[in-house]
C-alpha atoms as a PDB file:
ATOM      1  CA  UNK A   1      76.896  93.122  95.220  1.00  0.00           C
ATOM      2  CA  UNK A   2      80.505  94.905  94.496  1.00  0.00           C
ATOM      3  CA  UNK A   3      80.421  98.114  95.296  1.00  0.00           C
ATOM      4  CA  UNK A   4      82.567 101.000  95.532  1.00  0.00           C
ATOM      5  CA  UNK A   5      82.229 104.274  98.065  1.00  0.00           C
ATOM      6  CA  UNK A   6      84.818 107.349  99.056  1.00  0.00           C
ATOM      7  CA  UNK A   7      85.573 106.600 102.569  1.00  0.00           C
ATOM      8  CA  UNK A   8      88.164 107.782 105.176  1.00  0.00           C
ATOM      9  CA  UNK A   9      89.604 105.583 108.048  1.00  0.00           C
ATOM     10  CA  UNK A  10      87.318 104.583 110.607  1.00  0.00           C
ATOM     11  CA  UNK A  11      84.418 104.857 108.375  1.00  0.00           C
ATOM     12  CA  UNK A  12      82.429 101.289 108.011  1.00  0.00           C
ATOM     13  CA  UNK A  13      79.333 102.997 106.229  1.00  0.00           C
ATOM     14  CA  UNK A  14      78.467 104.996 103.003  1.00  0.00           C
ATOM     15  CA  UNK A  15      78.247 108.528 101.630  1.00  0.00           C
ATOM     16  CA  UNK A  16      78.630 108.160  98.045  1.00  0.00           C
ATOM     17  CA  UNK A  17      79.088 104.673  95.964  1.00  0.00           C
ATOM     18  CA  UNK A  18      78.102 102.888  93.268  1.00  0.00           C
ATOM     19  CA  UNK A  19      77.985  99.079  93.172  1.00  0.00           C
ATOM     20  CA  UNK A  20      78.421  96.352  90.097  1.00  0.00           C
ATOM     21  CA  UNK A  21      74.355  96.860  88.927  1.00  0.00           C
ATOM     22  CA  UNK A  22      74.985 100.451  88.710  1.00  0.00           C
ATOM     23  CA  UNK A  23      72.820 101.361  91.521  1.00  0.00           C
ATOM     24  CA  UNK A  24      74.388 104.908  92.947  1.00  0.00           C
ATOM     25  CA  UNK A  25      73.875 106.294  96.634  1.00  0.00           C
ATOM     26  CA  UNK A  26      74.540 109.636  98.097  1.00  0.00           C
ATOM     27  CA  UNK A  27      73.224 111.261 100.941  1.00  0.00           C
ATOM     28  CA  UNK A  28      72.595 114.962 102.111  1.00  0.00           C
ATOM     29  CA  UNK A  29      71.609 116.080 105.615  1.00  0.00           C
ATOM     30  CA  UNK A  30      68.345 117.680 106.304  1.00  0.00           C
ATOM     31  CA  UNK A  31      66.567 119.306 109.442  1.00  0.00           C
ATOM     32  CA  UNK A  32      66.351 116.847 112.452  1.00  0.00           C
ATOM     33  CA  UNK A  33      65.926 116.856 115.963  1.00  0.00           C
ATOM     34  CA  UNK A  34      68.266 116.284 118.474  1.00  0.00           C
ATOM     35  CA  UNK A  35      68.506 112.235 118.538  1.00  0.00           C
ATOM     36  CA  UNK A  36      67.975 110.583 122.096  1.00  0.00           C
ATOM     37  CA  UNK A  37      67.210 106.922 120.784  1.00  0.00           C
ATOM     38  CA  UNK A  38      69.735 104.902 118.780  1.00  0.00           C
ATOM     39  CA  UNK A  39      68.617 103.820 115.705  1.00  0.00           C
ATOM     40  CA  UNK A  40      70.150 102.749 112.194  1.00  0.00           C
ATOM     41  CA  UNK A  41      72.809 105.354 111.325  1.00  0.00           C
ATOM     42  CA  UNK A  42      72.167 106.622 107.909  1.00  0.00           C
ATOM     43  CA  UNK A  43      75.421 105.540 106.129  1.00  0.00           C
ATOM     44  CA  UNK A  44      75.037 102.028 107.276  1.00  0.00           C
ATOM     45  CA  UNK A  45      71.659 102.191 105.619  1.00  0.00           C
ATOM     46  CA  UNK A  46      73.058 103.389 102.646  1.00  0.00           C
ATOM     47  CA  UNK A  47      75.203 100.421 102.858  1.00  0.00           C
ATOM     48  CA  UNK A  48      73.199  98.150 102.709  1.00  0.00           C
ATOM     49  CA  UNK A  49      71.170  99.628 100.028  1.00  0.00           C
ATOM     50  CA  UNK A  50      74.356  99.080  97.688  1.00  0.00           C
ATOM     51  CA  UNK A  51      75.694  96.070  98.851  1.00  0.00           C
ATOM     52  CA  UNK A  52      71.803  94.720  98.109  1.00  0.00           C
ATOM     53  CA  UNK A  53      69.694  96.620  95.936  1.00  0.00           C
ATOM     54  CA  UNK A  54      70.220  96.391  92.139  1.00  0.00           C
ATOM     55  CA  UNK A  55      67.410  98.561  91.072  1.00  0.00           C
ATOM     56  CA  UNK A  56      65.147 101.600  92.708  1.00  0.00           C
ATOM     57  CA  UNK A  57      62.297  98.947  93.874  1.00  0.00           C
ATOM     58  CA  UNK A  58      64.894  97.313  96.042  1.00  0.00           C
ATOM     59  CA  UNK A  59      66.394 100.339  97.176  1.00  0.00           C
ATOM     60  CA  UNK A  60      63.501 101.356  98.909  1.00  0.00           C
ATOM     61  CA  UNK A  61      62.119  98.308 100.065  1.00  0.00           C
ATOM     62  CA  UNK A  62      65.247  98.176 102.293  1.00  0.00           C
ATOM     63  CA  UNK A  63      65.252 102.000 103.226  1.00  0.00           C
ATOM     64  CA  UNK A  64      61.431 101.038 104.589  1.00  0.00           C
ATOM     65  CA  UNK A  65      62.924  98.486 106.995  1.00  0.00           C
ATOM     66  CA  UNK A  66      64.767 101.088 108.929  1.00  0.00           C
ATOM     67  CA  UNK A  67      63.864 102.997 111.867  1.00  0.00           C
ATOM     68  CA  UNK A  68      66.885 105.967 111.659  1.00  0.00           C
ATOM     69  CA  UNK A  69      67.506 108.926 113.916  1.00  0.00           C
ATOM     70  CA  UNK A  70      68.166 111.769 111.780  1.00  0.00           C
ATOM     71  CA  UNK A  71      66.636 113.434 108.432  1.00  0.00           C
ATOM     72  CA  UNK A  72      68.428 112.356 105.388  1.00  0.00           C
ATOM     73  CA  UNK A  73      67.942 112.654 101.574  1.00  0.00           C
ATOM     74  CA  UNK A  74      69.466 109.189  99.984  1.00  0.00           C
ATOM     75  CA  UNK A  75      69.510 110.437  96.223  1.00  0.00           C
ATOM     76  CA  UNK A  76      69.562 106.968  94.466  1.00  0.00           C
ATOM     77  CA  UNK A  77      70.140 106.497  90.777  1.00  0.00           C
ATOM     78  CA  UNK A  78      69.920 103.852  88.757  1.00  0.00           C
ATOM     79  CA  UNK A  79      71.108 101.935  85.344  1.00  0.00           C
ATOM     80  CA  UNK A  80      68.724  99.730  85.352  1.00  0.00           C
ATOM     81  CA  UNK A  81      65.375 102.382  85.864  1.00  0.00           C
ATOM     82  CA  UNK A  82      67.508 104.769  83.467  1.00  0.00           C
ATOM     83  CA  UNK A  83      66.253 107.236  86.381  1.00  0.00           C
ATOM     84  CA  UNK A  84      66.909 108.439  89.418  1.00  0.00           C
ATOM     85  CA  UNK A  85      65.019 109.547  92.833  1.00  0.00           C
ATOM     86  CA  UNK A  86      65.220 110.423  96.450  1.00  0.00           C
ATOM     87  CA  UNK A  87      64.425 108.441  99.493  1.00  0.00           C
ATOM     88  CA  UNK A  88      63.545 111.202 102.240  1.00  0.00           C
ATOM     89  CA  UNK A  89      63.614 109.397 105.938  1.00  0.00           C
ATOM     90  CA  UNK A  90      63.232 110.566 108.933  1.00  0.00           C
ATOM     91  CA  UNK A  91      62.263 109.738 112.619  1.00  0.00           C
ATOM     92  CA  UNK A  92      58.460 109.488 112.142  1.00  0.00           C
ATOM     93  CA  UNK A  93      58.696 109.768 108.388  1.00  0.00           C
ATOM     94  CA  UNK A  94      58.990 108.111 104.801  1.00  0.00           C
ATOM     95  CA  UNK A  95      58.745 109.968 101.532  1.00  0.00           C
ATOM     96  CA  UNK A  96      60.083 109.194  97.904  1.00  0.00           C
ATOM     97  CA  UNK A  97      60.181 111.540  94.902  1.00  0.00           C
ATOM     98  CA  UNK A  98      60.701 111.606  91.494  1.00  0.00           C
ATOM     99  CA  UNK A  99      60.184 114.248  88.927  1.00  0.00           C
ATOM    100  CA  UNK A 100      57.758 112.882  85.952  1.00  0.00           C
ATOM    101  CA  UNK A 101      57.898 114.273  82.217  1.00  0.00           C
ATOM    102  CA  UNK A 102      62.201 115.803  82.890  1.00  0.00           C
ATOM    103  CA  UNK A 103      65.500 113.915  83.161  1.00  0.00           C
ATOM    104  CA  UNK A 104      66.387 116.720  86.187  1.00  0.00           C
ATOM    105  CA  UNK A 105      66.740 115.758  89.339  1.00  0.00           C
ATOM    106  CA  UNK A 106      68.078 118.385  91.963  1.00  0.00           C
ATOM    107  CA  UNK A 107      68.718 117.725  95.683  1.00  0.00           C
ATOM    108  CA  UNK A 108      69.965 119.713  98.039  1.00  0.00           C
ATOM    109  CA  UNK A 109      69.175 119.959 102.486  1.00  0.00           C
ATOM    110  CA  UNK A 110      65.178 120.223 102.120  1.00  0.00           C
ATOM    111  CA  UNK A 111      62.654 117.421 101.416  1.00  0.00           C
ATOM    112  CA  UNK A 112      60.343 117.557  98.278  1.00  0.00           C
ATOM    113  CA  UNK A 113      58.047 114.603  98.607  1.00  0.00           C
ATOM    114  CA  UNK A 114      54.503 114.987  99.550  1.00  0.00           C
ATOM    115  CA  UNK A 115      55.062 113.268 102.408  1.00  0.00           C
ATOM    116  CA  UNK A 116      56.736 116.285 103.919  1.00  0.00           C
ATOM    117  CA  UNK A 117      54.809 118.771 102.344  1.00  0.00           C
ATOM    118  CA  UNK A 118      53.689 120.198 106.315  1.00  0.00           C
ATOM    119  CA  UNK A 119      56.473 119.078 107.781  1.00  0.00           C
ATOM    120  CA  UNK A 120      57.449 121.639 110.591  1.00  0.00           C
ATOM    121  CA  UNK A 121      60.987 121.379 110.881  1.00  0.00           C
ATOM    122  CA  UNK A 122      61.060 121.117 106.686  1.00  0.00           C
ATOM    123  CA  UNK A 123      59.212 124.291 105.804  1.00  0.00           C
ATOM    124  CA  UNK A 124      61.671 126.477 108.980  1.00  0.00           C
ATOM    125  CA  UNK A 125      64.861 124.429 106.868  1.00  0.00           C
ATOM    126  CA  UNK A 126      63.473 125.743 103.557  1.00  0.00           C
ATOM    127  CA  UNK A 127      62.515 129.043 104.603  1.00  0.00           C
ATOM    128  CA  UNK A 128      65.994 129.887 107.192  1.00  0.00           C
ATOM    129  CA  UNK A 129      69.065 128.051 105.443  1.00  0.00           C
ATOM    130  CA  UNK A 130      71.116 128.126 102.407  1.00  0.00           C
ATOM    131  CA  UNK A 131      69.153 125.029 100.938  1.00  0.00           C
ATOM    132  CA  UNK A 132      66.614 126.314  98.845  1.00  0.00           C
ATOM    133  CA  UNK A 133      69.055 129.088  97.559  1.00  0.00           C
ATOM    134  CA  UNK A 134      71.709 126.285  96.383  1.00  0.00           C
ATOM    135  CA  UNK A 135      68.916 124.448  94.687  1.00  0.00           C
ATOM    136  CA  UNK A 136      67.760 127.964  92.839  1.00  0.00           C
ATOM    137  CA  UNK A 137      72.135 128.002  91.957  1.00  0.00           C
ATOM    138  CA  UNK A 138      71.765 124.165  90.400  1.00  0.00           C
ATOM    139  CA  UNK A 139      68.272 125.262  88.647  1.00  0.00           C
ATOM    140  CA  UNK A 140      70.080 127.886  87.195  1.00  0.00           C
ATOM    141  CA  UNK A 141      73.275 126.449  86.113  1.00  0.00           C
ATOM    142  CA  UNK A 142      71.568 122.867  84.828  1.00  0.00           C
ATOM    143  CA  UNK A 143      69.598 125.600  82.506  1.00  0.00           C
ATOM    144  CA  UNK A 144      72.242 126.655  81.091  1.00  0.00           C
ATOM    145  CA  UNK A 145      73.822 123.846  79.773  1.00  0.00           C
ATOM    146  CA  UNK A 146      71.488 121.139  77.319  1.00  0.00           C
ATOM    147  CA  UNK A 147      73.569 118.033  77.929  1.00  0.00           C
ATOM    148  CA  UNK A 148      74.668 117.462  80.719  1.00  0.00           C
ATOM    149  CA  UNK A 149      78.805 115.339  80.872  1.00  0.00           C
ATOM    150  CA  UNK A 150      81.174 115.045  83.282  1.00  0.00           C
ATOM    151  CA  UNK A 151      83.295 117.854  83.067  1.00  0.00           C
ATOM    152  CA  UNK A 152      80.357 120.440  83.014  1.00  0.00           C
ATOM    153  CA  UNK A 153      78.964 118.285  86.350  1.00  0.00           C
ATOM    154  CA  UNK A 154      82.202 118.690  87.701  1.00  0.00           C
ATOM    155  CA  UNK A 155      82.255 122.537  86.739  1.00  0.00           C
ATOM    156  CA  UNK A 156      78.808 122.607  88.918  1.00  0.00           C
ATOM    157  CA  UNK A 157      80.122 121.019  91.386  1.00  0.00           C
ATOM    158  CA  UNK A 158      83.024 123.964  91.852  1.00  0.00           C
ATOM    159  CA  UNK A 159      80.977 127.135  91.315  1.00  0.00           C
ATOM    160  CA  UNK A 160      81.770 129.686  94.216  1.00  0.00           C
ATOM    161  CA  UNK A 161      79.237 132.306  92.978  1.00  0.00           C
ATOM    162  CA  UNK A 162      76.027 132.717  94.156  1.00  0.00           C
ATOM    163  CA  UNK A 163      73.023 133.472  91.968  1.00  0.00           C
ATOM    164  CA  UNK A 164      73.119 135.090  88.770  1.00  0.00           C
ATOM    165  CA  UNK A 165      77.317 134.805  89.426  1.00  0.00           C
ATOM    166  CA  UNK A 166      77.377 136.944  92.387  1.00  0.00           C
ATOM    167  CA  UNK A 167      80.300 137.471  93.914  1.00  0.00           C
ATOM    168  CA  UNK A 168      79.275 136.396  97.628  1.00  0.00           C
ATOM    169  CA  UNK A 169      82.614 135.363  99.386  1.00  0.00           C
ATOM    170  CA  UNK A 170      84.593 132.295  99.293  1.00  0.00           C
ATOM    171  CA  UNK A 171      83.880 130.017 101.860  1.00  0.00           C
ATOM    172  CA  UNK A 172      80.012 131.357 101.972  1.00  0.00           C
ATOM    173  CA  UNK A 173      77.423 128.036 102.603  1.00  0.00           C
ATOM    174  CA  UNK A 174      75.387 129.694  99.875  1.00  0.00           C
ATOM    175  CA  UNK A 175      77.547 128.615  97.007  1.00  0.00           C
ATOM    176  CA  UNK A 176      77.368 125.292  95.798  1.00  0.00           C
ATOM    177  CA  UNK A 177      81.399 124.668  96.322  1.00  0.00           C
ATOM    178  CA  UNK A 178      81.732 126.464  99.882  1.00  0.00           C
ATOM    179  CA  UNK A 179      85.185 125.902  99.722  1.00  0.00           C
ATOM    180  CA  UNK A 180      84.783 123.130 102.981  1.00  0.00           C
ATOM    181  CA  UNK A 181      83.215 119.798 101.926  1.00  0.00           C
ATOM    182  CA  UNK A 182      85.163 115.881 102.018  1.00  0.00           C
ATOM    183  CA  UNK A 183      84.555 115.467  98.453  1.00  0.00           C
ATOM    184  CA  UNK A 184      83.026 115.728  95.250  1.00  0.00           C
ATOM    185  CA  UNK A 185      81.404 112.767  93.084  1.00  0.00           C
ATOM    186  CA  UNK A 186      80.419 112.429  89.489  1.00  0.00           C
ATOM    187  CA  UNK A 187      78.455 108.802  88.307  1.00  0.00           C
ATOM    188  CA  UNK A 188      77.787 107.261  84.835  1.00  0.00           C
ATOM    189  CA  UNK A 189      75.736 104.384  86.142  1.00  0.00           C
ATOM    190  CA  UNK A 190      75.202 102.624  82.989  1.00  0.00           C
ATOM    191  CA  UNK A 191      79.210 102.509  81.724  1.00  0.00           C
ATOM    192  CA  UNK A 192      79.504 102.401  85.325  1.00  0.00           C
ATOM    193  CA  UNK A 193      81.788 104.617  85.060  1.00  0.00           C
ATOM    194  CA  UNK A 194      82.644 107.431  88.317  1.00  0.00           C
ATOM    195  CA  UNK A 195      84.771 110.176  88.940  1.00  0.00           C
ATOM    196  CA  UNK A 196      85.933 110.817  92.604  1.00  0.00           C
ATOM    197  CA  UNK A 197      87.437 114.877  93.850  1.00  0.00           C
ATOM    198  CA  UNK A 198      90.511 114.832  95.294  1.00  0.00           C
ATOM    199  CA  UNK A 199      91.933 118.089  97.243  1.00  0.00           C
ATOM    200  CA  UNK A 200      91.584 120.477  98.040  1.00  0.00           C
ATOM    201  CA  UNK A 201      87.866 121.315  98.394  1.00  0.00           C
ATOM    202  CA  UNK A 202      86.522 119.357  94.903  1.00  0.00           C
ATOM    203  CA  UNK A 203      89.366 121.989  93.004  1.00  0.00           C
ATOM    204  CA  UNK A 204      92.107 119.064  92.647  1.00  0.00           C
ATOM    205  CA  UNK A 205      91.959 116.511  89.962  1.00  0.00           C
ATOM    206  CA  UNK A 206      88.534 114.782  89.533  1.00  0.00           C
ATOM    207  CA  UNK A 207      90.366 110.883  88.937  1.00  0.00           C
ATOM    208  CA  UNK A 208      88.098 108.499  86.774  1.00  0.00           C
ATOM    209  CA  UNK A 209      87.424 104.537  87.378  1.00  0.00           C
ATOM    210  CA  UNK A 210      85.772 102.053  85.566  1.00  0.00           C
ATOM    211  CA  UNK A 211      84.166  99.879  87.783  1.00  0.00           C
ATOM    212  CA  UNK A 212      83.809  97.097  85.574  1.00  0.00           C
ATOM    213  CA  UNK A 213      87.544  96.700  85.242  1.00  0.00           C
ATOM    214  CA  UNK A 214      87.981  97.061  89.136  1.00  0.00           C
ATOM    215  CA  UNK A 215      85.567  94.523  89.856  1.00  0.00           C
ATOM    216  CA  UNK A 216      86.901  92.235  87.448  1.00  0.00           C
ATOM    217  CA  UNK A 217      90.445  92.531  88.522  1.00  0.00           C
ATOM    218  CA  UNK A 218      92.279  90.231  91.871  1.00  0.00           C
ATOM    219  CA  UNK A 219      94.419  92.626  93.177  1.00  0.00           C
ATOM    220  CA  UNK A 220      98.090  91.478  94.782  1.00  0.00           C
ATOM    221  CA  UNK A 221      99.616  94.781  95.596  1.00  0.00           C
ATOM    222  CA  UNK A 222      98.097  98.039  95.998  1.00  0.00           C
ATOM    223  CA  UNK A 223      97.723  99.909  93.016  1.00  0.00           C
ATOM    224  CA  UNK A 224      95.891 102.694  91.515  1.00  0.00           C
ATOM    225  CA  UNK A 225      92.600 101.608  89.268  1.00  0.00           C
ATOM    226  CA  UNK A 226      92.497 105.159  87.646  1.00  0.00           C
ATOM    227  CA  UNK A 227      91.762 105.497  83.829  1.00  0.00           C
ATOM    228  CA  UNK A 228      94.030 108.690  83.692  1.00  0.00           C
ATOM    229  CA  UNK A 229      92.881 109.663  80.268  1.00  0.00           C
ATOM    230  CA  UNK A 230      89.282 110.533  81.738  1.00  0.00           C
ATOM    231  CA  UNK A 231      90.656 112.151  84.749  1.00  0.00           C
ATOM    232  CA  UNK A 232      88.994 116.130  84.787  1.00  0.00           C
ATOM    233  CA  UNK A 233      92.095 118.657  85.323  1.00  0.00           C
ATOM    234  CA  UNK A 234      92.554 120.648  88.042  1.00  0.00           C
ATOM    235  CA  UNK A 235      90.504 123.780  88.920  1.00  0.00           C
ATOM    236  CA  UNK A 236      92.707 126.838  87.470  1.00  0.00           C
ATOM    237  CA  UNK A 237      91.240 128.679  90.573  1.00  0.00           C
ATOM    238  CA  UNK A 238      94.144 126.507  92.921  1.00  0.00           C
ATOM    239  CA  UNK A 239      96.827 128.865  90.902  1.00  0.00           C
ATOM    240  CA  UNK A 240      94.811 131.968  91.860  1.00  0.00           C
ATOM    241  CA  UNK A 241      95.580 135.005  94.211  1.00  0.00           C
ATOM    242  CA  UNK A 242      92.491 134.685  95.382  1.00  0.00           C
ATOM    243  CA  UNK A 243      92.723 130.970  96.678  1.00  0.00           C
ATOM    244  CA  UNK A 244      95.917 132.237  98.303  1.00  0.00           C
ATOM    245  CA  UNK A 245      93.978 135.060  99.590  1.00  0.00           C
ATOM    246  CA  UNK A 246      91.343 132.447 101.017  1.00  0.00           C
ATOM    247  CA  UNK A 247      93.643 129.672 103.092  1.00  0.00           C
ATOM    248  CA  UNK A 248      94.969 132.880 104.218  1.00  0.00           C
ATOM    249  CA  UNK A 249      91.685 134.410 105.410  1.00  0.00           C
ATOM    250  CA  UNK A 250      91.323 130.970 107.112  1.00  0.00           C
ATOM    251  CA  UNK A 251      93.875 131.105 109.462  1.00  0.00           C
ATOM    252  CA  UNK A 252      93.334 134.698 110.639  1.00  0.00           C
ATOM    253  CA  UNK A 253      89.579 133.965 110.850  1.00  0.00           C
ATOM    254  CA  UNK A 254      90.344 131.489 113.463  1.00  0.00           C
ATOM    255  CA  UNK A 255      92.822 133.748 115.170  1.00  0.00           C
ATOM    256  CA  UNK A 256      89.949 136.537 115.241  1.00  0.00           C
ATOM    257  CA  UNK A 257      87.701 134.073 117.010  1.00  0.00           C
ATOM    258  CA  UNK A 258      89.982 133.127 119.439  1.00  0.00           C
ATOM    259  CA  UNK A 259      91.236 136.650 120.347  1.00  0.00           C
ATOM    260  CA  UNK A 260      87.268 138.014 120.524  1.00  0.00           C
ATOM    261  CA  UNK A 261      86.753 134.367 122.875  1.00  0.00           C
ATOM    262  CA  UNK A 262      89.598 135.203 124.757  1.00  0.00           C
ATOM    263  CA  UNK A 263      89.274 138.779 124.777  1.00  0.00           C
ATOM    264  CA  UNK A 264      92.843 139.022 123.392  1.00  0.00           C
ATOM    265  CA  UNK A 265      94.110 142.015 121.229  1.00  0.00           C
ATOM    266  CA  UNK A 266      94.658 142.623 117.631  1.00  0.00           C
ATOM    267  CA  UNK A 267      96.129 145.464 115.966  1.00  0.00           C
ATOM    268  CA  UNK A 268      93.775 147.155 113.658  1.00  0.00           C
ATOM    269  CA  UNK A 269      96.514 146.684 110.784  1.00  0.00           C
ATOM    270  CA  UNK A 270      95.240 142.769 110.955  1.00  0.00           C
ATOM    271  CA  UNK A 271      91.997 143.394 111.126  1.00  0.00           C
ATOM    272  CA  UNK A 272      92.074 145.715 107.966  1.00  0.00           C
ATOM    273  CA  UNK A 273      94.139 143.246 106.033  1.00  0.00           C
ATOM    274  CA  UNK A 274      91.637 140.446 106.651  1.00  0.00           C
ATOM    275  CA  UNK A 275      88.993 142.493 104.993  1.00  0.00           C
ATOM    276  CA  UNK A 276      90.902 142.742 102.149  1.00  0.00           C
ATOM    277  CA  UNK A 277      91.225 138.838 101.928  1.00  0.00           C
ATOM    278  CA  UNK A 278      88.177 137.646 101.619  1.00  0.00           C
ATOM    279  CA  UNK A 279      86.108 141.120 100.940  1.00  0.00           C
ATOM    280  CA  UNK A 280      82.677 140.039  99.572  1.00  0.00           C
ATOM    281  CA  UNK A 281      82.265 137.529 102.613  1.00  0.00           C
ATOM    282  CA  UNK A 282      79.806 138.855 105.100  1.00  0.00           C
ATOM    283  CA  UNK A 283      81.301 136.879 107.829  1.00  0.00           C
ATOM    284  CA  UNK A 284      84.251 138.689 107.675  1.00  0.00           C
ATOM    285  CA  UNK A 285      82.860 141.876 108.683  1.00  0.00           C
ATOM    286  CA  UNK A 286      80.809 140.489 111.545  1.00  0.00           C
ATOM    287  CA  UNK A 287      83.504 139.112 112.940  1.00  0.00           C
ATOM    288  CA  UNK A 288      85.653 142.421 112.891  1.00  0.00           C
ATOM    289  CA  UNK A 289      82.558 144.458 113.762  1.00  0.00           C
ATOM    290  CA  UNK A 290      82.285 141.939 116.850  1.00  0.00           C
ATOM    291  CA  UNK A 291      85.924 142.477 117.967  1.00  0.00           C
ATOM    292  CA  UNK A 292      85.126 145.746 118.390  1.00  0.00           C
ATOM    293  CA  UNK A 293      81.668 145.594 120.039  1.00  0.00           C
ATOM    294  CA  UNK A 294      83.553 143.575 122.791  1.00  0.00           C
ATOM    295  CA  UNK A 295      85.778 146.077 123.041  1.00  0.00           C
ATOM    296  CA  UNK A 296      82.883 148.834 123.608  1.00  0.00           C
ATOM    297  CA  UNK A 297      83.971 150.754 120.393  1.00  0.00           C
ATOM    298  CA  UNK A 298      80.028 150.549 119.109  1.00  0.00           C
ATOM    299  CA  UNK A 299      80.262 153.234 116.301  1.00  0.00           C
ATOM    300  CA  UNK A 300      82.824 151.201 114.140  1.00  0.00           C
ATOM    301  CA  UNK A 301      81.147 148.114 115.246  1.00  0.00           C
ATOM    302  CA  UNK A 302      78.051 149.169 113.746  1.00  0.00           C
ATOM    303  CA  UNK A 303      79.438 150.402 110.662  1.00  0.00           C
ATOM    304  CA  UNK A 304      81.133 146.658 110.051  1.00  0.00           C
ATOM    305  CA  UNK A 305      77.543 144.691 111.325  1.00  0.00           C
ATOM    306  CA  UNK A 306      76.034 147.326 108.359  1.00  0.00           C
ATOM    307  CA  UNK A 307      78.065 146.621 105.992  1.00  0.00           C
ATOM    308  CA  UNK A 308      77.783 142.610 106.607  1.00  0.00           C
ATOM    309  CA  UNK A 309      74.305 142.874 105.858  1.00  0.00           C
ATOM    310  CA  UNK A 310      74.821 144.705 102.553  1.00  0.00           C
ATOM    311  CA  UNK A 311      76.784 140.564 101.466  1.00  0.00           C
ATOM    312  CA  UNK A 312      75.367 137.862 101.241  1.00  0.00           C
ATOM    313  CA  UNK A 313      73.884 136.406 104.441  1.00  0.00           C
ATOM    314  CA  UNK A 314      73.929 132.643 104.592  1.00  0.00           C
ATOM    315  CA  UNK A 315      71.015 132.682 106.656  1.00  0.00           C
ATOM    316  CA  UNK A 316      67.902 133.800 108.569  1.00  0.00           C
ATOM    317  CA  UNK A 317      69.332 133.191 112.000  1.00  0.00           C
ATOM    318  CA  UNK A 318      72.670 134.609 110.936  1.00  0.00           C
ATOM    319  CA  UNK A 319      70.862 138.201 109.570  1.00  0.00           C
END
């Protein structure tokens, strides 16, 4: 089948697509081992599964035939079903789920099938990462909103706050936009219709296609396939002092790291003004309050280590 995915050079497999049947992959990490056995990479499963399935059935009929080496969720949805599920496979496991009775689906880095129910390394991913918050962040968003379109997917897909809108830091793994990711994707499968991010960080224009027209249409030249009337408008957030604040914060966080690597100095002046540009991060303290540990100034160390822990911790290891 035709298919379409968001790609970058180099990249022969898929992470998000949809092809001509309206049969949508995308895939999100979960806990695995460290791999010492090649296998079938994920995205070259995920291939396949949309250059050859045209319904769920198919979809995991092919997943089945595939020894991989890493834990993956493939959330597959459908026009043909009119539903949607995930494929959960792993070294020395196979799981599908499905949500009966509700037209919700949520995914996000921890398996839900019964087939994983006691999984080890599933129950420490669920219990220690930012996972099962993000999911609690989409539970609570999707509720507020009856109908679901588009532009309030898109919205989702850019929320910085944690739960309840807390303010916990740009850039923190917690939110569902973490200010980081490749891109962003938003699927219609039945007008096979699909909006793609472009950047930075899912905040630039969301540009819409219409498959059936690309698929239908010989291309000579390269040309743009957009239907700009659909496209979803920049995030007003880009205009911000705060998102200045933030690619700011990013450069001097990496110049932090280095100097506490390297043991280098930095005048206290810096150190105060990165608080101020990214202040409800907790990351930003610990790294301040570790430049001075190295340094053997404990007492101020402390104070920044407490006050870390009074943010937003991303996770268990990280507290």
């Amino acid at each position: 089948y035709k298919f379409m995915s968001v790609t970058w050079p180099g990249m022969i497999g898929v992470v998000s697509g949809m092809n001509e049947k309206g049969l949508t992959v995308t895939i999100n990490a979960g806990k695995s081992k460290i791999p010492l056995v090649a296998k079938t990479p994920i995205s070259i499963l995920t291939r396949e599964i949309l250059q050859y399935a045209s319904n769920i059935e198919e979809a995991i009929a092919i997943a089945k035939k595939r020894k991989v080496f890493v834990s993956e969720s493939i959330f597959v949805g459908s026009a043909a079903d009119k539903n949607a599920i995930t494929i959960e496979v792993s070294p020395e496991n196979f799981g599908v789920y499905n949500v009966p009775n509700t037209n919700e689906l949520i995914c996000t880095n921890h398996f839900q099938s019964n087939a994983y129910s006691n999984d080890e390394r599933n129950i420490q991913q669920i219990a220690e990462s930012h996972s099962e918050y993000r999911y609690e962040r989409l539970q609570e968003l999707l509720g507020e909103t009856d109908k679901m379109t588009p532009e309030k997917a898109v919205a989702i897909l850019r929320n910085k706050e944690g739960l309840n809108d807390a303010a916990i830091g740009y850039g923190n793994e917690k939110a569902l936009n973490q200010l980081l990711a490749h891109h962003g994707i938003v699927f219609k499968p039945e007008q096979r219709l699909v909006w793609v991010s472009s950047n930075p960080y899912q905040l630039g224009e969301f540009v819409a296609f219409d498959l059936n027209k690309v698929f239908e249409t010989k291309l000579t030249n390269i040309t743009s396939n957009q239907v700009a009337k659909l496209n979803i408008e920049e995030d007003r957030f880009l205009y911000s002092d705060a998102y200045k604040n933030y690619q700011e914060y990013r450069v001097l966080s990496r110049k932090i790291a280095k100097a506490i690597s390297d043991n280098q100095h930095i005048d206290t002046k810096e150190l105060d003004r990165f608080k101020k540009l990214n202040p409800n991060f907790w990351e930003v303290y610990y790294l301040v309050g570790k430049y001075f540990y190295n340094k053997k100034y404990y007492t101020v160390a402390l104070l920044n280590f407490e006050e870390a822990l009074t943010k937003e911790v991303t996770t268990v290891p990280d507290s």
